[in-house]
N, C-alpha and C. Protein backbone atom coordinates (compact mmCIF):
# COMPACT_ATOMS: atom_id res chain seq x y z
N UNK A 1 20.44 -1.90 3.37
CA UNK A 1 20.49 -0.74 2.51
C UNK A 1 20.37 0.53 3.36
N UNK A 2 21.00 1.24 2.59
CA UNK A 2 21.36 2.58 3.54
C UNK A 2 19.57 3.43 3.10
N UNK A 3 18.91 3.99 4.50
CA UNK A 3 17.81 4.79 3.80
C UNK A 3 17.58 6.18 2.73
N UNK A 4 19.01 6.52 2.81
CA UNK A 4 18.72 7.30 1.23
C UNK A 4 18.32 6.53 -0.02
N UNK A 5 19.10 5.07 -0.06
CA UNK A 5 18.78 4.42 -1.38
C UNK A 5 17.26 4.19 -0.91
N UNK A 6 16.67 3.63 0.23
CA UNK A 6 15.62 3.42 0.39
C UNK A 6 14.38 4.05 -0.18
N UNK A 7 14.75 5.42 0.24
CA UNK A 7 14.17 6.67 -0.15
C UNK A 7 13.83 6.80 -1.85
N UNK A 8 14.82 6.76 -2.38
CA UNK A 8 15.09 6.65 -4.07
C UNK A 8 14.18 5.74 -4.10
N UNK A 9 14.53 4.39 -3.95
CA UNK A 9 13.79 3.42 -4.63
C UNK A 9 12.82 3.86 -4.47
N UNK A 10 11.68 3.84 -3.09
CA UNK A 10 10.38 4.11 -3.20
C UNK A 10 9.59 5.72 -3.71
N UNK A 11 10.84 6.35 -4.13
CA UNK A 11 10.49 7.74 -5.04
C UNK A 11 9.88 7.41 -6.55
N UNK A 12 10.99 6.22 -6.63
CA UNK A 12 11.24 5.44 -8.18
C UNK A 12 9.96 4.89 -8.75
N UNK A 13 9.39 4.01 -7.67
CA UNK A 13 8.24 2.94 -7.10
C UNK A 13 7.35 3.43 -7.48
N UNK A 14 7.06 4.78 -6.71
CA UNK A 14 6.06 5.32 -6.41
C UNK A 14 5.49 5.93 -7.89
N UNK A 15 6.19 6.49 -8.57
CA UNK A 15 5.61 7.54 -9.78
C UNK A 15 5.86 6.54 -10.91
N UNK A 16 6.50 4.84 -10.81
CA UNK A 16 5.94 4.36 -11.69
C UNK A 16 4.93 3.36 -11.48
N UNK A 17 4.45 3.01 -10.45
CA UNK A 17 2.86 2.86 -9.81
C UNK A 17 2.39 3.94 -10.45
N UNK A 18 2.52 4.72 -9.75
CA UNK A 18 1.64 5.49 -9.83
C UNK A 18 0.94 6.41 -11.79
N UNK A 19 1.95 6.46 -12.28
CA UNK A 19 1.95 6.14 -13.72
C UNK A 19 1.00 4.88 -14.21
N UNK A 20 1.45 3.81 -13.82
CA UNK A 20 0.82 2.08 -14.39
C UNK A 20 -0.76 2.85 -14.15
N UNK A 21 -0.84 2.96 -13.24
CA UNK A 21 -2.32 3.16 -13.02
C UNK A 21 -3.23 4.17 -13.98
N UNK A 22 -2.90 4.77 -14.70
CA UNK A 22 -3.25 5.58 -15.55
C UNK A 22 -4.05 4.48 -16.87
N UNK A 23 -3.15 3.24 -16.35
CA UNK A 23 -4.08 1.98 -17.33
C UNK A 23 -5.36 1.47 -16.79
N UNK A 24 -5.56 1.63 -15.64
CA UNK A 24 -6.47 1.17 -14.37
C UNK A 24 -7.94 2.35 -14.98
N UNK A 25 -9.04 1.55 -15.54
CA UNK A 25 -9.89 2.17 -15.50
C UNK A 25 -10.92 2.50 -14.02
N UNK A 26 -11.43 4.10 -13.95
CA UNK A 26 -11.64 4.18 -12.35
C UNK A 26 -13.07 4.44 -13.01
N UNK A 27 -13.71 3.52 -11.61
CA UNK A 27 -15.33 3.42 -11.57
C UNK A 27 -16.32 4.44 -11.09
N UNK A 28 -16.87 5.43 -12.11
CA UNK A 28 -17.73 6.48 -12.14
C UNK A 28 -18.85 6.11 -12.14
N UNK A 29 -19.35 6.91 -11.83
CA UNK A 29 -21.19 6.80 -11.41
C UNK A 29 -21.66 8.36 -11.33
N UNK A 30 -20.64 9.34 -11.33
CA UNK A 30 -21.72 10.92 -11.05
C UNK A 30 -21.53 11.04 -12.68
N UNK A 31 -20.71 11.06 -13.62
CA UNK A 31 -20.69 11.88 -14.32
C UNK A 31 -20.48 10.45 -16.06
N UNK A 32 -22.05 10.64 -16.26
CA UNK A 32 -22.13 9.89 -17.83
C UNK A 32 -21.86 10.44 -18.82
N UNK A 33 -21.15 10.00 -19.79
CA UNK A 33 -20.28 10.11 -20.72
C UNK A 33 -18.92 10.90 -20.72
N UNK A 34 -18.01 10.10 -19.83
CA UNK A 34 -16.53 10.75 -19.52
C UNK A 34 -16.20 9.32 -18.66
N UNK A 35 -15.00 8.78 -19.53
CA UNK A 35 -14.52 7.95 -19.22
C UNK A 35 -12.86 8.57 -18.51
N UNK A 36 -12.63 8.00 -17.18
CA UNK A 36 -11.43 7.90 -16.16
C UNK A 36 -10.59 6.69 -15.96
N UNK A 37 -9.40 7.16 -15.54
CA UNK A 37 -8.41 6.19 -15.40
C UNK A 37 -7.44 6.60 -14.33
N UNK A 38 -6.89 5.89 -13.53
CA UNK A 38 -5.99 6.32 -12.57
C UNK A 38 -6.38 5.53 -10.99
N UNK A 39 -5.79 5.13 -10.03
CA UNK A 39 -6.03 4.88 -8.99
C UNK A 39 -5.46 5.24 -7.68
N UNK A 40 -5.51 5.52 -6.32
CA UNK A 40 -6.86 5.86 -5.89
C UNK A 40 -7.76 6.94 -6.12
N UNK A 41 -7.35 7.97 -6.98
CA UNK A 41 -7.85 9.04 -7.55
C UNK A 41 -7.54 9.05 -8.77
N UNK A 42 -8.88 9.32 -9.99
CA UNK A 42 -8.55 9.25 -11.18
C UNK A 42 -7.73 10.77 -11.66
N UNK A 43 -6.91 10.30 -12.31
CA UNK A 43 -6.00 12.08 -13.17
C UNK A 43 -6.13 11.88 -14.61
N UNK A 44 -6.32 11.12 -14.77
CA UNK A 44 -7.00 11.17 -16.33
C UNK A 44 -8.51 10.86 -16.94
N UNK A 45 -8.64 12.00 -17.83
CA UNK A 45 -10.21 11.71 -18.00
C UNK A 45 -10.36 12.20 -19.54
N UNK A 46 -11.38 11.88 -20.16
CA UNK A 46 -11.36 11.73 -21.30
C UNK A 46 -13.26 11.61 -21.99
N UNK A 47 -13.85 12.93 -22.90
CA UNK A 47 -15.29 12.75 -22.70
C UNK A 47 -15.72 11.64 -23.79
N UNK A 48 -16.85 11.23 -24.17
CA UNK A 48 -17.54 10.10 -24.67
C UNK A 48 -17.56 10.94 -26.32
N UNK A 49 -16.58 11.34 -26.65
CA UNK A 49 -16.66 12.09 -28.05
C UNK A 49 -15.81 11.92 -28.97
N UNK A 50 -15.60 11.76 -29.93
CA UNK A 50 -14.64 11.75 -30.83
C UNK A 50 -13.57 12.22 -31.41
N UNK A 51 -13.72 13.81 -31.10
CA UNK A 51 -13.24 14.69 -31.22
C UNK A 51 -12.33 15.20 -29.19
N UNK A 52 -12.46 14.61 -28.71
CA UNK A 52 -12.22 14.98 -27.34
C UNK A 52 -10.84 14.15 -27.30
N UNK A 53 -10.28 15.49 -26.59
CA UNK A 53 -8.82 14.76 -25.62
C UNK A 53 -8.11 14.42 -24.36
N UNK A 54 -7.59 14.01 -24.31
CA UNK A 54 -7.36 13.49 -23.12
C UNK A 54 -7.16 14.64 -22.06
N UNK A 55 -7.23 14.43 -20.82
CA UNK A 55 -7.86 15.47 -19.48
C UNK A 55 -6.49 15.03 -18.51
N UNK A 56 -5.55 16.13 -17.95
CA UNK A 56 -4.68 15.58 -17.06
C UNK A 56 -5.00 16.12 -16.40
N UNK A 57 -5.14 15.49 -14.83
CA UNK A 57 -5.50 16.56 -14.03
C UNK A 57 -4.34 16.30 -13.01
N UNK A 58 -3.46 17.39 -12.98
CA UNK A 58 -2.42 17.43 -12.29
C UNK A 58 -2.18 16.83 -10.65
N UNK A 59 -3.12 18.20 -9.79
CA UNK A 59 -3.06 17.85 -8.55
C UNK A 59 -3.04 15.96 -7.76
N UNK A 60 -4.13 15.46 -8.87
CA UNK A 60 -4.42 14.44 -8.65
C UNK A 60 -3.33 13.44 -9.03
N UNK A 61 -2.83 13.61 -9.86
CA UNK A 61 -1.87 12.79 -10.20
C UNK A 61 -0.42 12.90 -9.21
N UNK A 62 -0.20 14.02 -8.97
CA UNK A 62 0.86 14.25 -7.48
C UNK A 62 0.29 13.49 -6.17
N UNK A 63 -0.79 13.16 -5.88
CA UNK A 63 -1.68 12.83 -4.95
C UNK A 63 -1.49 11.73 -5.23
N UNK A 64 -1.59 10.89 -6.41
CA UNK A 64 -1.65 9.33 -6.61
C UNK A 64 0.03 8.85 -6.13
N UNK A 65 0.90 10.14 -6.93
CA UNK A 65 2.19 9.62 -6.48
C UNK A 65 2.79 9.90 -5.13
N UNK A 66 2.22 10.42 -4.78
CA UNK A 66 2.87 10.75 -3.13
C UNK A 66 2.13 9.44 -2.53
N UNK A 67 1.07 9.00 -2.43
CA UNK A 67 0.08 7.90 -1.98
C UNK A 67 1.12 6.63 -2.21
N UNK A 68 1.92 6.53 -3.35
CA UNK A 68 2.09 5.41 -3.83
C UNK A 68 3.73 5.39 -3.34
N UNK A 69 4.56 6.09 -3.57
CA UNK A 69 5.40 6.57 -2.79
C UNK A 69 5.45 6.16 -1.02
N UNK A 70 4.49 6.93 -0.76
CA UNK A 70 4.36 6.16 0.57
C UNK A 70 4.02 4.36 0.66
N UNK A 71 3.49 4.42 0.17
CA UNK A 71 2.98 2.42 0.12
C UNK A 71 4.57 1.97 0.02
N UNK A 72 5.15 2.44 -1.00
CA UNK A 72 6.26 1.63 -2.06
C UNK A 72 7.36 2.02 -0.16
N UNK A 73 7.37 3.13 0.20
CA UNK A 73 9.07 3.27 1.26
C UNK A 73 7.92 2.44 2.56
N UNK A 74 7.10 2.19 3.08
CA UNK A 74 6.39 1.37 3.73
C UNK A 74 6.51 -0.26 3.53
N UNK A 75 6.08 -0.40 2.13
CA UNK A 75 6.74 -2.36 1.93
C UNK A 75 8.59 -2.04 1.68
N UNK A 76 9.44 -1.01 1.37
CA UNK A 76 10.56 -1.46 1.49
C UNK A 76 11.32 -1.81 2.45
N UNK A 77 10.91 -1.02 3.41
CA UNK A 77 11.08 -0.68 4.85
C UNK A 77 10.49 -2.32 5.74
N UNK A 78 9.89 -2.57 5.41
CA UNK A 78 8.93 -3.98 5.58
C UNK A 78 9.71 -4.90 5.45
N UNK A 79 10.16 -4.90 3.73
CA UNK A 79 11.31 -6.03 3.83
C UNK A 79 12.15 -5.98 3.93
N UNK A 80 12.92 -4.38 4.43
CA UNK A 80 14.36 -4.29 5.13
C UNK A 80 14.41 -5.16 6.17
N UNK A 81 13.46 -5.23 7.37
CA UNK A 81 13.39 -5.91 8.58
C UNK A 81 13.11 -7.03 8.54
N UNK A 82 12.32 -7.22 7.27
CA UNK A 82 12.20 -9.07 7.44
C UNK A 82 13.70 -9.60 6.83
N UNK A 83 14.24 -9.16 6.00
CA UNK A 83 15.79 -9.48 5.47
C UNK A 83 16.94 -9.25 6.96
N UNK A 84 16.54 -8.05 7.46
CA UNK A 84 17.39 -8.11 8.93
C UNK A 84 17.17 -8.92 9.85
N UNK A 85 15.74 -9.87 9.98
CA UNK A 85 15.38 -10.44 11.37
C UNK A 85 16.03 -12.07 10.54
N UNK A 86 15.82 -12.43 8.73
CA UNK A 86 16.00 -13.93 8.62
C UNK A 86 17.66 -13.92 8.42
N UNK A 87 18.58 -12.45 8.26
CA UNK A 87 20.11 -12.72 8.53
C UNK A 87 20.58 -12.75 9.82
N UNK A 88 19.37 -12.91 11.12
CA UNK A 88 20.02 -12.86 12.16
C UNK A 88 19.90 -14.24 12.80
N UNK A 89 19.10 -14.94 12.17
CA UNK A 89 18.65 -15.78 12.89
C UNK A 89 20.03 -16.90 12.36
């Protein structure tokens, strides 16, 4: 694969990782009653109330997807070369 498609895909990868994770409840300890979600940094948060709505927190969520983005063109790139080293053999 040519690395522009490469590129795409793990653009693709990345922000829907990075999205999924928004299901991923994240493990707090400073701050009781406010439940989070998101991984490796939570971007969504949400307080222990009834009346309360949901919390996006932007920066963080660009942060999860650039993070994940990178992981995603890192394993594609991974199995470009393992697909190039088992068509050579």
């Amino acid at each position: 694969m040519k690395s522009n498609v490469l590129m795409l895909v793990s653009i693709i990868l990345g922000v829907i990782i990075g999205l999924i994770t928004g299901f991923i409840p994240y493990p707090t300890l400073s701050l009781i009653g406010t439940l989070k979600w998101g991984y490796p940094f939570y971007w969504l948060s949400k307080a222990l109330s009834p009346s309360a709505t949901i919390k996006i927190e932007w920066t963080s969520l660009v942060l999860d997807i650039l993070i994940w983005v990178l992981i995603s063109f890192l394993l594609t790139n991974l199995a470009k070369i393992i697909i190039k080293k088992s068509k050579n053999k």
